[in-house]
N, C-alpha and C. Protein backbone atom coordinates (compact mmCIF):
# COMPACT_ATOMS: atom_id res chain seq x y z
N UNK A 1 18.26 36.39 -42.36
CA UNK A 1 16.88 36.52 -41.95
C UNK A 1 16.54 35.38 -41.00
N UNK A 2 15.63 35.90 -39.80
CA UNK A 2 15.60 34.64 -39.04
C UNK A 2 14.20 34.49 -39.27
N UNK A 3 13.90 32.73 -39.02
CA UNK A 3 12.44 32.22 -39.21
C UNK A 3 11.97 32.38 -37.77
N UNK A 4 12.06 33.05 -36.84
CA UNK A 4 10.92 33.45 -35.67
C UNK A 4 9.94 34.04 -35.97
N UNK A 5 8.57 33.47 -34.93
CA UNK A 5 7.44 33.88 -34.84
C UNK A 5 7.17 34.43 -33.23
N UNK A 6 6.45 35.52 -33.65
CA UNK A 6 6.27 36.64 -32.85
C UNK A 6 4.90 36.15 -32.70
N UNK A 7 4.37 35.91 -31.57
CA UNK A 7 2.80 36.03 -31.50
C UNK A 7 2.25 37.71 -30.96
N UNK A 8 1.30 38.33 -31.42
CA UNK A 8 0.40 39.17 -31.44
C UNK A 8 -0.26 39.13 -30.20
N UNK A 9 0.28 39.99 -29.55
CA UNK A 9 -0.67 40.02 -27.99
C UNK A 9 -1.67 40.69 -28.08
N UNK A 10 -2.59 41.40 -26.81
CA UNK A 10 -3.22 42.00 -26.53
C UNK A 10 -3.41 42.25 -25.10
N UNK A 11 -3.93 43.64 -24.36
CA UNK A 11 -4.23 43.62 -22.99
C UNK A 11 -5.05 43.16 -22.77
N UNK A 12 -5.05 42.95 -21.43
CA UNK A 12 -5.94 41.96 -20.78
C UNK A 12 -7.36 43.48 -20.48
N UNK A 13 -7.00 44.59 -20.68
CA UNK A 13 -7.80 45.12 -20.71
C UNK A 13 -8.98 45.39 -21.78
N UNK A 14 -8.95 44.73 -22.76
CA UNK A 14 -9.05 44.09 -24.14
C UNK A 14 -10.47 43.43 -23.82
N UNK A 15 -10.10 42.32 -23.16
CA UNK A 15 -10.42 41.17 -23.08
C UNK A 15 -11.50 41.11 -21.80
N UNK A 16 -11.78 42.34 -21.13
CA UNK A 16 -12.27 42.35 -19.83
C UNK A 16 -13.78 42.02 -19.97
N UNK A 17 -14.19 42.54 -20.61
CA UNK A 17 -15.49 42.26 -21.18
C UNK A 17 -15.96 41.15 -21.40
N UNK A 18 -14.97 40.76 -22.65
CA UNK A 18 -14.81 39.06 -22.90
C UNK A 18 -15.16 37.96 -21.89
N UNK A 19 -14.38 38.20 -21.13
CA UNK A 19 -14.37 37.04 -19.78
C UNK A 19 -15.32 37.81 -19.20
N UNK A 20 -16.07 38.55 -18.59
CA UNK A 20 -16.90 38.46 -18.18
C UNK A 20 -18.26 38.02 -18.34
N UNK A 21 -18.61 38.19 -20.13
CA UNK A 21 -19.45 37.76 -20.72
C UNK A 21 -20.07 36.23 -20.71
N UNK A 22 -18.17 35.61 -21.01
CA UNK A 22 -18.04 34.46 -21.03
C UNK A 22 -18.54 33.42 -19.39
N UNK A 23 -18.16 34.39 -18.57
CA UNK A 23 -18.91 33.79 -17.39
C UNK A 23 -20.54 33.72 -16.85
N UNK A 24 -21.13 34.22 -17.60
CA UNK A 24 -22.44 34.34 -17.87
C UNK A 24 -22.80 32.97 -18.89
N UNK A 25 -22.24 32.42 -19.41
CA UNK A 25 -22.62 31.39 -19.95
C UNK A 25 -22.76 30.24 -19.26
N UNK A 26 -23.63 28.81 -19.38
CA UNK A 26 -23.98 27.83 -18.62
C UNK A 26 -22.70 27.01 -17.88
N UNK A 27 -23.12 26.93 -17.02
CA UNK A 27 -21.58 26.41 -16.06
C UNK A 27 -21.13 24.82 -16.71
N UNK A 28 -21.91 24.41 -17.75
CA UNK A 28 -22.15 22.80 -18.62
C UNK A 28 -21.07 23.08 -19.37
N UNK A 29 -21.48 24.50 -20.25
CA UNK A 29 -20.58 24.65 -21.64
C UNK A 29 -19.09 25.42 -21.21
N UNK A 30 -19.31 26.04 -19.81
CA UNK A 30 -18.00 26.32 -19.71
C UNK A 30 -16.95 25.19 -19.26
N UNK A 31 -17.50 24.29 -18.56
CA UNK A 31 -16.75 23.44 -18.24
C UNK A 31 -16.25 22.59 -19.09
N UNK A 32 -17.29 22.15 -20.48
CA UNK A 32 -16.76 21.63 -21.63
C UNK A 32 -15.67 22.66 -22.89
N UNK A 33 -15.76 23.42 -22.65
CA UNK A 33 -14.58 24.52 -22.89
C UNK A 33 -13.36 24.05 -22.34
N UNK A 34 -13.54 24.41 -20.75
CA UNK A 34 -12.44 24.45 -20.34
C UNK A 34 -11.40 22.90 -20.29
N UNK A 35 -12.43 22.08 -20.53
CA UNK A 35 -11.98 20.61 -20.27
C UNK A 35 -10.90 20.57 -21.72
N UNK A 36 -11.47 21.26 -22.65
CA UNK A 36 -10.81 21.44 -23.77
C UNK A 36 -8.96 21.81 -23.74
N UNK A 37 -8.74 21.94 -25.02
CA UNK A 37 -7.37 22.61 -25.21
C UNK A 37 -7.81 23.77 -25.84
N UNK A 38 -9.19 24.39 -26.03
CA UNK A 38 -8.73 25.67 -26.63
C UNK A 38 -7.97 26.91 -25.93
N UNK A 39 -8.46 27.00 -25.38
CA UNK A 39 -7.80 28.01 -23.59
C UNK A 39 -6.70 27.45 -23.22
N UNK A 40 -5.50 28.63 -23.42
CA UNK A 40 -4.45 28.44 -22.83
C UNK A 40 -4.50 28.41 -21.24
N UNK A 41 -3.25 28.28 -20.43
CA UNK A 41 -3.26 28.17 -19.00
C UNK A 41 -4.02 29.70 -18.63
N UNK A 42 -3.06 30.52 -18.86
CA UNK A 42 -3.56 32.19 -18.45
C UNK A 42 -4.84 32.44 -18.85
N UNK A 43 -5.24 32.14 -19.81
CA UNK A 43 -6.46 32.41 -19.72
C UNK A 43 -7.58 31.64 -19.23
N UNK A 44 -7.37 30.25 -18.69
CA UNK A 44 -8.04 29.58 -18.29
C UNK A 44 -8.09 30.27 -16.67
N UNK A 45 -7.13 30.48 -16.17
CA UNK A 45 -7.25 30.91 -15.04
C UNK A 45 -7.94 32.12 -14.61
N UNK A 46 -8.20 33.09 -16.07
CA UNK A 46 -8.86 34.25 -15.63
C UNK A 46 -10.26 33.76 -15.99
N UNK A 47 -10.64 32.92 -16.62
CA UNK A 47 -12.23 32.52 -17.02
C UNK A 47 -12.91 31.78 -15.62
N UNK A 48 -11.78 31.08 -15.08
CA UNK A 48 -12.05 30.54 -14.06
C UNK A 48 -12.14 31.48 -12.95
N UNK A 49 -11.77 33.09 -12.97
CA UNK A 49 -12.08 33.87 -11.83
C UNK A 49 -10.74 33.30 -11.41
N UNK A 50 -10.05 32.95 -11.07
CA UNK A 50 -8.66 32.33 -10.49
C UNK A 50 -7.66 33.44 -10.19
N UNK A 51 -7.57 34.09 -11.72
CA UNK A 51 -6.46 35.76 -11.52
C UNK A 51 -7.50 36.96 -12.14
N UNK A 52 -6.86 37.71 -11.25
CA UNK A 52 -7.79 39.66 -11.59
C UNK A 52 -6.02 39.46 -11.89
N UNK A 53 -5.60 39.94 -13.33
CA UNK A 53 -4.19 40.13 -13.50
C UNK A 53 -4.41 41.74 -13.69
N UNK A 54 -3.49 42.86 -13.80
CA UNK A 54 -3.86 44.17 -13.94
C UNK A 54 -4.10 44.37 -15.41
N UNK A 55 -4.79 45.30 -15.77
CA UNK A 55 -5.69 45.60 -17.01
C UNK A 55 -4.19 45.98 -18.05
N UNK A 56 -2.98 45.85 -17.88
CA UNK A 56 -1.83 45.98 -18.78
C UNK A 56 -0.75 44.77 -19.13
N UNK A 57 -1.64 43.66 -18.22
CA UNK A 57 -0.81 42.60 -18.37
C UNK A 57 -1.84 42.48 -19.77
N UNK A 58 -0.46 41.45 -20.44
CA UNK A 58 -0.30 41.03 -22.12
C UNK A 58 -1.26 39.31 -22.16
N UNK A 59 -2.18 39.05 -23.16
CA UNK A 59 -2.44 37.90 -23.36
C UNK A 59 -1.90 37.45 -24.89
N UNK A 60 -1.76 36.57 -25.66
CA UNK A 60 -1.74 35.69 -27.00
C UNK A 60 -3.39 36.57 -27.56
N UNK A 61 -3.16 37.39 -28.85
CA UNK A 61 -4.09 37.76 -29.48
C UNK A 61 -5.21 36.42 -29.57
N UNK A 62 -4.51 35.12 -29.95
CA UNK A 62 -5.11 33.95 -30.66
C UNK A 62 -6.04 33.94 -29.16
N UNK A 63 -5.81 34.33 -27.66
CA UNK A 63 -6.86 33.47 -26.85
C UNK A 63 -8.28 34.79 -27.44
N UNK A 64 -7.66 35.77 -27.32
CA UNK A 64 -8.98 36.81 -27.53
C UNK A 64 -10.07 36.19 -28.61
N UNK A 65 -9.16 36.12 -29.54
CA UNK A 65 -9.96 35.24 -30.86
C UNK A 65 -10.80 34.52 -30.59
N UNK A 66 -10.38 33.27 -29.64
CA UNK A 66 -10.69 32.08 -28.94
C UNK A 66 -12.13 32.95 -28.31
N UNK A 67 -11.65 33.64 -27.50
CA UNK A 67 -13.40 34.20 -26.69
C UNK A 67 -14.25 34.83 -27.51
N UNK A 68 -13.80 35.00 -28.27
CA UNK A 68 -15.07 35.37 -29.26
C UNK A 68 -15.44 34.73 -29.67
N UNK A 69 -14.73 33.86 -30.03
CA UNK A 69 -15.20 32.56 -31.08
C UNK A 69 -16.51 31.53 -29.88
N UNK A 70 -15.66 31.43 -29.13
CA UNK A 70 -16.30 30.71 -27.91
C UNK A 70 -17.71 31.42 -27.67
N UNK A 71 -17.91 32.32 -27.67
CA UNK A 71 -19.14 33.29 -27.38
C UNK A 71 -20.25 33.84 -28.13
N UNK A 72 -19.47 33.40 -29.60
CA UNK A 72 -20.02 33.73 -30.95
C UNK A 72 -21.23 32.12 -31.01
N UNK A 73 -20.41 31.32 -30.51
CA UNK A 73 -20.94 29.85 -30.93
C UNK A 73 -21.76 29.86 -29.84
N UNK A 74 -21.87 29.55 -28.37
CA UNK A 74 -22.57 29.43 -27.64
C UNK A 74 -23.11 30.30 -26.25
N UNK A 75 -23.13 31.55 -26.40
CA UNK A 75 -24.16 32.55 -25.73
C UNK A 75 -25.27 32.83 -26.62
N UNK A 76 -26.27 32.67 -25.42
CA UNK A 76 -27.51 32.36 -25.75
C UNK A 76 -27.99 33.78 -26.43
N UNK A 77 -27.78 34.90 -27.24
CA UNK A 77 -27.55 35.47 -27.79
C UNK A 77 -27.03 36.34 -28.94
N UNK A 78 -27.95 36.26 -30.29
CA UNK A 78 -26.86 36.13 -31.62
C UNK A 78 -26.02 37.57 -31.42
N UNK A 79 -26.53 38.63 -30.60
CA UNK A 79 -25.83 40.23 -30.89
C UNK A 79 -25.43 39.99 -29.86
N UNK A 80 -24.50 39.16 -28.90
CA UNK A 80 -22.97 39.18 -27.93
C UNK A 80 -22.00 40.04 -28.41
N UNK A 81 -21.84 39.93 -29.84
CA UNK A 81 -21.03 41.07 -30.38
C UNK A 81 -21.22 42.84 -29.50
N UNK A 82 -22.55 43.05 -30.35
CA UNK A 82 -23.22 44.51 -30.47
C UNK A 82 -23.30 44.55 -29.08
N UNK A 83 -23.57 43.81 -28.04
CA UNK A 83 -24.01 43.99 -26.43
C UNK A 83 -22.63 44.22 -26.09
N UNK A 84 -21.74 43.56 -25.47
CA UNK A 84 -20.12 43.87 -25.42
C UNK A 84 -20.16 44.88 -25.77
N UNK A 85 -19.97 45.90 -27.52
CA UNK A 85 -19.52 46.83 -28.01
C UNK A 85 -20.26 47.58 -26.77
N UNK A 86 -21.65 47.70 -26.64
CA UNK A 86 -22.14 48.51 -26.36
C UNK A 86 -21.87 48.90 -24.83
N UNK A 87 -20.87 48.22 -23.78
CA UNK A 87 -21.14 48.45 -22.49
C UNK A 87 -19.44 48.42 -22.40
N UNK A 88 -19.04 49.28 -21.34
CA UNK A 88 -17.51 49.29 -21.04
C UNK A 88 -17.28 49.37 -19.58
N UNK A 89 -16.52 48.22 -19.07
CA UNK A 89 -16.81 47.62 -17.84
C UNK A 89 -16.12 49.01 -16.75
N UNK A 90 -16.47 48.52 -15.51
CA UNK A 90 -16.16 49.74 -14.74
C UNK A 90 -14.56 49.58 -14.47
N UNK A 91 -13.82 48.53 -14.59
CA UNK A 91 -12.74 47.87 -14.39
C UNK A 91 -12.13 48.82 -15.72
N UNK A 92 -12.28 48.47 -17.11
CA UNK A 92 -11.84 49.58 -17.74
C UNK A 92 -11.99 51.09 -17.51
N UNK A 93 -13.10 51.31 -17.64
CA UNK A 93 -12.81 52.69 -17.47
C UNK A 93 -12.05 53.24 -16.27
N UNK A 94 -11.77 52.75 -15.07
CA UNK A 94 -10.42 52.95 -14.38
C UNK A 94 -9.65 53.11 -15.04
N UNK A 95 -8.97 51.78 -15.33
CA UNK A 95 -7.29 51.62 -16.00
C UNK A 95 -7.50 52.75 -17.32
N UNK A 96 -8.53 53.22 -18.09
CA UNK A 96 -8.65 54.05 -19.21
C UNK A 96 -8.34 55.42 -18.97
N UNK A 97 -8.76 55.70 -17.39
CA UNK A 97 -8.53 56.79 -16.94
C UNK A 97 -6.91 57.18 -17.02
N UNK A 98 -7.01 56.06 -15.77
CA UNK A 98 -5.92 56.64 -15.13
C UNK A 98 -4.56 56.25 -16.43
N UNK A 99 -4.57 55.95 -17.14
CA UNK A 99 -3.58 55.88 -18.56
C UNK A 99 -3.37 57.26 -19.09
């Protein structure tokens, strides 16, 4: 039996929402985010607008976590949850299509 760990991805089509949301937040708290280690490189680069990667490239489940968590704590909004659920970006519904 081998002791490897597999991390749990997710698409970046997943997550589209996420980062967008997340860029709506004060340019203060994102920058104290990003100054952080919670955000890996890849995803720092898509929060930063830096990469449009295609809606099938793979992220670390743990960053998705991370944006929620991040968004849960400081958007000025307690239902960020229910708002997200409720809207599906035009960027997805492309890649949803055409899948």
């Amino acid at each position: 039996m081998t002791d490897s760990f597999i991390e749990k991805s997710v698409s970046f089509a997943s997550v589209i929402d996420l980062v967008d949301a997340y860029l709506l937040l004060p340019s203060s708290v994102r920058e104290q985010i990003e100054a952080s280690n919670i955000l890996d490189d890849t995803t720092l680069r898509l929060v930063q607008n830096r990469t449009k990667p295609s809606p099938s490239k793979r992220l670390p489940e743990s960053q998705m976590v991370a944006l929620w968590s991040l968004l849960e704590q400081h958007h000025p909004s307690p239902e960020i949850g229910l708002i997200i659920g409720q809207t599906i970006s035009q960027s997805l519904k492309v890649y949803l299509l055409a899948g």
